[in-house]
Protein backbone atom coordinates (compact mmCIF):
# COMPACT_ATOMS: atom_id res chain seq x y z
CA UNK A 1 72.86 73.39 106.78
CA UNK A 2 70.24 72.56 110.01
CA UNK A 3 72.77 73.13 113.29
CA UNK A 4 69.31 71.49 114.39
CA UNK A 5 70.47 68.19 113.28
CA UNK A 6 74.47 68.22 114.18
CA UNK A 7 75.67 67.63 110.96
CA UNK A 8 79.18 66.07 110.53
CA UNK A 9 81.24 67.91 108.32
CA UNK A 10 83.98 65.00 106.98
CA UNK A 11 87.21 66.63 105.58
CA UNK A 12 88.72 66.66 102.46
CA UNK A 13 92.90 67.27 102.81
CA UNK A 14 94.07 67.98 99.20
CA UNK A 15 96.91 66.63 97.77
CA UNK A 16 99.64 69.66 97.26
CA UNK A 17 98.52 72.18 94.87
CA UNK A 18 100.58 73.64 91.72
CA UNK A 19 102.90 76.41 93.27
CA UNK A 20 103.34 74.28 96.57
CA UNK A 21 106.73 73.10 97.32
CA UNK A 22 105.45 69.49 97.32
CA UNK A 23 103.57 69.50 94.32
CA UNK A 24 104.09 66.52 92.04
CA UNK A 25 103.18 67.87 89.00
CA UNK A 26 99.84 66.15 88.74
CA UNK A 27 97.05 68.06 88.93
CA UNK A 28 94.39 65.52 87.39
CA UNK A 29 95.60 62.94 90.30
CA UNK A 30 94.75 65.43 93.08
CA UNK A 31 91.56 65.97 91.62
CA UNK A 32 90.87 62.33 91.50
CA UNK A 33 91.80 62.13 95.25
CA UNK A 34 89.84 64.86 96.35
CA UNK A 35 86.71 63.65 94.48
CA UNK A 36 86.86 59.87 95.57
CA UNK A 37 87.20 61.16 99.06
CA UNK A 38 84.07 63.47 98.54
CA UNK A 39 81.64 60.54 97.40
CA UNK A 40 82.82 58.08 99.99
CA UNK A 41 81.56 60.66 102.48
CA UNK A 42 78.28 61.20 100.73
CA UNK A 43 78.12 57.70 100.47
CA UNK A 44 79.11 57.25 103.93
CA UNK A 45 76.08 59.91 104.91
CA UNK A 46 77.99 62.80 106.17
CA UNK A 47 75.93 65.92 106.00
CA UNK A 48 78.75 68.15 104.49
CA UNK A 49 82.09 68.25 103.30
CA UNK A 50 84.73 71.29 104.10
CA UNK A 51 87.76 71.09 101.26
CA UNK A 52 91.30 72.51 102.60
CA UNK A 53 95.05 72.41 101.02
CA UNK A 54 96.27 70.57 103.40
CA UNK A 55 99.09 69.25 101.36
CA UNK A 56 100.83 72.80 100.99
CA UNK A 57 102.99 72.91 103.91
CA UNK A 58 104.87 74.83 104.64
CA UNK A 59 101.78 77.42 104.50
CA UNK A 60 101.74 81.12 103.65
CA UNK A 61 99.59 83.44 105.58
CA UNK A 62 97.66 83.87 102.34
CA UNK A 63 98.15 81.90 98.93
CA UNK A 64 98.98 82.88 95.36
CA UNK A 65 96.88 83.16 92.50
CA UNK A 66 98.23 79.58 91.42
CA UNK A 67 96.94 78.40 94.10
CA UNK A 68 93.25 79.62 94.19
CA UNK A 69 93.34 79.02 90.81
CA UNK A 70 93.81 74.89 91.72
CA UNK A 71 92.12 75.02 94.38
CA UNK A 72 88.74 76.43 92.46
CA UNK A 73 89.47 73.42 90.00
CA UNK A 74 89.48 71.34 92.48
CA UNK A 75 86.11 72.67 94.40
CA UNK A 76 84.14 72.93 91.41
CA UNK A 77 84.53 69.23 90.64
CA UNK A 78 83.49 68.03 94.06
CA UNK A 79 80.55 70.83 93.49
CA UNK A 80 79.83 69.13 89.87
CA UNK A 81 80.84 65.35 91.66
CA UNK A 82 79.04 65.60 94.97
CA UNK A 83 75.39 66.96 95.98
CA UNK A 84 76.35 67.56 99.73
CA UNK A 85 76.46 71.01 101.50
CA UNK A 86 80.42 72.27 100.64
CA UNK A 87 82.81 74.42 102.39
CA UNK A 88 86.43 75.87 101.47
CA UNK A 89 89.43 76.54 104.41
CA UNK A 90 91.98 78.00 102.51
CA UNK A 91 94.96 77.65 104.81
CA UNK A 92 96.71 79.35 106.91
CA UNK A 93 94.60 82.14 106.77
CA UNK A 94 93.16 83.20 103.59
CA UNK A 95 89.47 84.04 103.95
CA UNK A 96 89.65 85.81 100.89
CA UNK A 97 90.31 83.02 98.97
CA UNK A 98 87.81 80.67 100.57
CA UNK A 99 85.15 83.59 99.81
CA UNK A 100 86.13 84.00 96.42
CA UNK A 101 86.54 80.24 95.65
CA UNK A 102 83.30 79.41 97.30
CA UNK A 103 81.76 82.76 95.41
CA UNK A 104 83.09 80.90 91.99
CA UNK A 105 81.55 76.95 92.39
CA UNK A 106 78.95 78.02 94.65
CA UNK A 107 79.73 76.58 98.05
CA UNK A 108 77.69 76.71 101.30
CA UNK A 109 80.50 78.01 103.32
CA UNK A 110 84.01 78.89 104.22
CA UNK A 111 86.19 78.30 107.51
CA UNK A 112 88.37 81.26 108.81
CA UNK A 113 91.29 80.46 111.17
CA UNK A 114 91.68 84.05 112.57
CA UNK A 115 89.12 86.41 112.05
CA UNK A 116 89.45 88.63 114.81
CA UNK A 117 92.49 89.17 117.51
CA UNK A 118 95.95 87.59 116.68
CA UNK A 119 97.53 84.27 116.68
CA UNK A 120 101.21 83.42 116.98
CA UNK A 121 101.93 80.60 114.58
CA UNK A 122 104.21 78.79 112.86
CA UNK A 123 104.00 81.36 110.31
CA UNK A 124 104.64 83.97 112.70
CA UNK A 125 101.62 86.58 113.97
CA UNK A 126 98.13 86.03 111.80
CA UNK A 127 96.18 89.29 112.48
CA UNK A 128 92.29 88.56 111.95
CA UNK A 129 91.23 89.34 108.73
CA UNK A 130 87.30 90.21 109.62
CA UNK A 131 87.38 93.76 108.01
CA UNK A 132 88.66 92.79 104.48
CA UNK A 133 86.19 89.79 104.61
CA UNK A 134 83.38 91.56 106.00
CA UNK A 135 84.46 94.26 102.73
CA UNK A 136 84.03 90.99 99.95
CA UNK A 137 80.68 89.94 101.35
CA UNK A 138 79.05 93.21 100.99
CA UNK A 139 80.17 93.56 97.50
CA UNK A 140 79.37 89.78 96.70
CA UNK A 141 76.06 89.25 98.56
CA UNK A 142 75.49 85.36 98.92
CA UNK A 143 74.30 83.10 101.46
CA UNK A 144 77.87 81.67 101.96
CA UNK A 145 78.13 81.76 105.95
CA UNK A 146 81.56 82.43 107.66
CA UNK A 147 82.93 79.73 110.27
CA UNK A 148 85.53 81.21 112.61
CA UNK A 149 87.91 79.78 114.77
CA UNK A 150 88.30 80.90 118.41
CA UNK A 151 91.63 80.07 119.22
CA UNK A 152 93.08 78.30 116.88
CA UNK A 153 94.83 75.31 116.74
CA UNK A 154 98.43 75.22 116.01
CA UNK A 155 98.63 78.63 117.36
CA UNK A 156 99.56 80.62 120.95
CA UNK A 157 96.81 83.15 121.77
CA UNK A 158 96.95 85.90 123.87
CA UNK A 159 93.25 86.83 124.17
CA UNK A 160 90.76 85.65 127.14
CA UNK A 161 89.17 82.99 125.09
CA UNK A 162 85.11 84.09 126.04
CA UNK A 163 86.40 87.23 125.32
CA UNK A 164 88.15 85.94 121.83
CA UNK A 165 84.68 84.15 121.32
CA UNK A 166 82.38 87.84 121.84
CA UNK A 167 84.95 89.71 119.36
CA UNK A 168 84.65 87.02 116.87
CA UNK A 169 80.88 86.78 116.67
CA UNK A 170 80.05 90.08 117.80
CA UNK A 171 83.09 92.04 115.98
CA UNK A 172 84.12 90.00 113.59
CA UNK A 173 80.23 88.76 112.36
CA UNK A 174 81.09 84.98 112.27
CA UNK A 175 78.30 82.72 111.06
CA UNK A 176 79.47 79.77 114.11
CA UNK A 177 82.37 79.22 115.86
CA UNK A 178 84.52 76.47 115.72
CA UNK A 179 86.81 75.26 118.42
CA UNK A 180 89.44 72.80 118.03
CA UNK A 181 92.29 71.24 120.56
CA UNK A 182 96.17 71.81 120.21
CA UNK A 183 96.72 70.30 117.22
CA UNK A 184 94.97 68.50 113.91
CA UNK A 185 93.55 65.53 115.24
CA UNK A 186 93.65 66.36 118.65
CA UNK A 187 90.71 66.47 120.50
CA UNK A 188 89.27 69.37 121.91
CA UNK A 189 89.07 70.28 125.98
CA UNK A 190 85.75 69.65 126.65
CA UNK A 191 85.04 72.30 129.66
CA UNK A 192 86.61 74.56 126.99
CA UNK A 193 83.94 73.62 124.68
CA UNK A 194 81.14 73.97 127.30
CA UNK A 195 82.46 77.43 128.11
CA UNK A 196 82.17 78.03 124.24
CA UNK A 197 78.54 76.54 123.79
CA UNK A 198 77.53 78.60 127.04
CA UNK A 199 78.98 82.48 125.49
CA UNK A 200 78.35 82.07 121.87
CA UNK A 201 75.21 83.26 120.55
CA UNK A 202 75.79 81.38 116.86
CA UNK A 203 76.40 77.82 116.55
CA UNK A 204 79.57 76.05 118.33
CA UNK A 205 81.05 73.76 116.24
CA UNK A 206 84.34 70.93 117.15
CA UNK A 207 87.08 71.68 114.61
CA UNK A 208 89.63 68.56 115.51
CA UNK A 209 89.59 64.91 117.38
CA UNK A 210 85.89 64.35 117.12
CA UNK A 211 85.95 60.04 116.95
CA UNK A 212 83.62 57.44 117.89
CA UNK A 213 85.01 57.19 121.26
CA UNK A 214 84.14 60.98 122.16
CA UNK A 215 81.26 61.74 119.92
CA UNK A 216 78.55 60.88 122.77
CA UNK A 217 80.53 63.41 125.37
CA UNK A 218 81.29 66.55 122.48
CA UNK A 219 77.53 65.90 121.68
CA UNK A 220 76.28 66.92 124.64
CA UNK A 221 77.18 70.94 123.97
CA UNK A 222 78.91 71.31 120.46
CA UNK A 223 76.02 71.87 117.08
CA UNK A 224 78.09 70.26 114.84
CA UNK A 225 81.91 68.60 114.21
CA UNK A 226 84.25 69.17 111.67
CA UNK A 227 86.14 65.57 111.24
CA UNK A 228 89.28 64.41 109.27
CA UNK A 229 91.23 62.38 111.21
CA UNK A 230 89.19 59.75 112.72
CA UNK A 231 88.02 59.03 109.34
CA UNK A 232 90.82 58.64 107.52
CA UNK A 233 92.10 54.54 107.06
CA UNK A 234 93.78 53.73 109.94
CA UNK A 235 92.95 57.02 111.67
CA UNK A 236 96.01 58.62 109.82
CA UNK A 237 95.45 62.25 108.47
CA UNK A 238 97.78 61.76 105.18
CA UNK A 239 95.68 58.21 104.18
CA UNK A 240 92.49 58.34 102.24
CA UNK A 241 88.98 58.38 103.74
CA UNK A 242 87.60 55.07 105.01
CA UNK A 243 83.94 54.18 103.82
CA UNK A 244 83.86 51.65 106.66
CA UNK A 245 84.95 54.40 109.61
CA UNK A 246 83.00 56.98 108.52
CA UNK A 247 80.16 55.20 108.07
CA UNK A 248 80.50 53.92 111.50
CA UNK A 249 80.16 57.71 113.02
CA UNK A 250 77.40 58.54 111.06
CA UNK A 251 76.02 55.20 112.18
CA UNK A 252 76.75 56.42 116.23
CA UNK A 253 75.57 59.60 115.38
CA UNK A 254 72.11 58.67 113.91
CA UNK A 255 71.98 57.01 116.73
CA UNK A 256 72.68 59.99 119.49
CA UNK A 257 70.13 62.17 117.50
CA UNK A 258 67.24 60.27 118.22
């Protein structure tokens, strides 16, 4: 992927998976969602997509094997459906997974919540997983590049966030770092983001609330945006992906790149 270019990286929330509580016992129909979603962003334009179970709330720390065993299903479809750059988040925290599921269907790269330092969540204290990670990429080699949040959202940190941002890259060998704002959808403080593109030595990218209204502003110091929201009919996470909306921020961004 060229951080050169800003690429927009346009979500794809799964359906629940088979072993989550909401799970309707259709596993050909989440497919189906998750691939129609995937080609109206590569017809759209977007450079990349990231795939996440998004549907299986309430989230474990880490998932089952029913659940990376869906969610590889699931990726290797949009890998066989979709020629675009792909990336796994396999929530809340499971970079093992990711790495392993991406390892499988050969995807681009994965997204980490907490890599390094702690988070206190909903699901109670996430301690960074960099180690173990760091363990499964030495003993699968691939070009699969790690994307870590720095203070995640969703979360209470307790770290000095340039700090957070040094131990993650430095520490915890992320790839780029992504930073978010409180919540999904919400957009991101933008001196928090400056602060971010003026530590990190990898690539800063925006992990939530990247829109058309605030793309021109977040352009001016992130190298790339992670978007599900915005794009989304009606600008509502649970609905599917709108050709018309995304192809209006690829439009605007096209447009800010030259």
């Amino acid at each position: 992927m060229e951080f050169e270019k800003k690429p927009l990286i346009g979500m794809v929330h799964l359906r629940p998976l088979p072993g989550s509580y909401l799970y309707d016992g259709n596993l050909d129909a989440v497919i189906e969602s998750a691939l129609r979603d995937a080609r109206t962003l590569e017809e759209a334009g977007f450079d990349a997509i990231m795939v996440e179970n998004f549907g299986d709330v309430p989230f474990p720390k880490y998932v089952d094997k029913t659940t990376v065993a869906a969610f590889t299903a699931v990726a290797k479809a949009i890998r066989d459906g979709v020629s675009l750059p792909l990336g796994i988040n396999v929530l809340r925290n499971d970079g093992i997974a990711a790495y392993s599921i991406a390892y499988a269907v050969k995807a681009d790269f994965i997204r980490v919540n907490v890599l390094s330092g702690i988070a206190y969540t909903d699901q109670g204290l996430i301690e960074g997983i960099a180690h173990d990670l760091a363990k499964l990429r030495k003993l699968l080699p691939s070009k699969i590049k790690v994307f870590a949040d720095v203070h995640v959202k969703h979360a209470v940190h307790f770290f000095d966030f340039e700090d957070a941002i040094r131990d993650t890259v430095e520490r915890g060998l992320a790839d780029a770092i992504v930073v978010s704002g409180r919540a999904t959808g919400k957009p991101v403080d933008v001196e928090k983001l400056a602060v971010a593109k003026r530590v990190s030595p990898v690539p800063v990218l925006v992990g939530s609330g990247t829109g058309y209204d605030n793309l021109p502003e977040l352009w001016k110091y992130a190298d790339g945006f992670i978007v599900g929201t915005w794009i989304k009919r009606d600008g509502k996470v649970e609905n599917e992906v709108s050709l018309e909306r995304a192809r209006k921020l690829v439009e605007l961004a096209n447009k800010l790149r030259f």
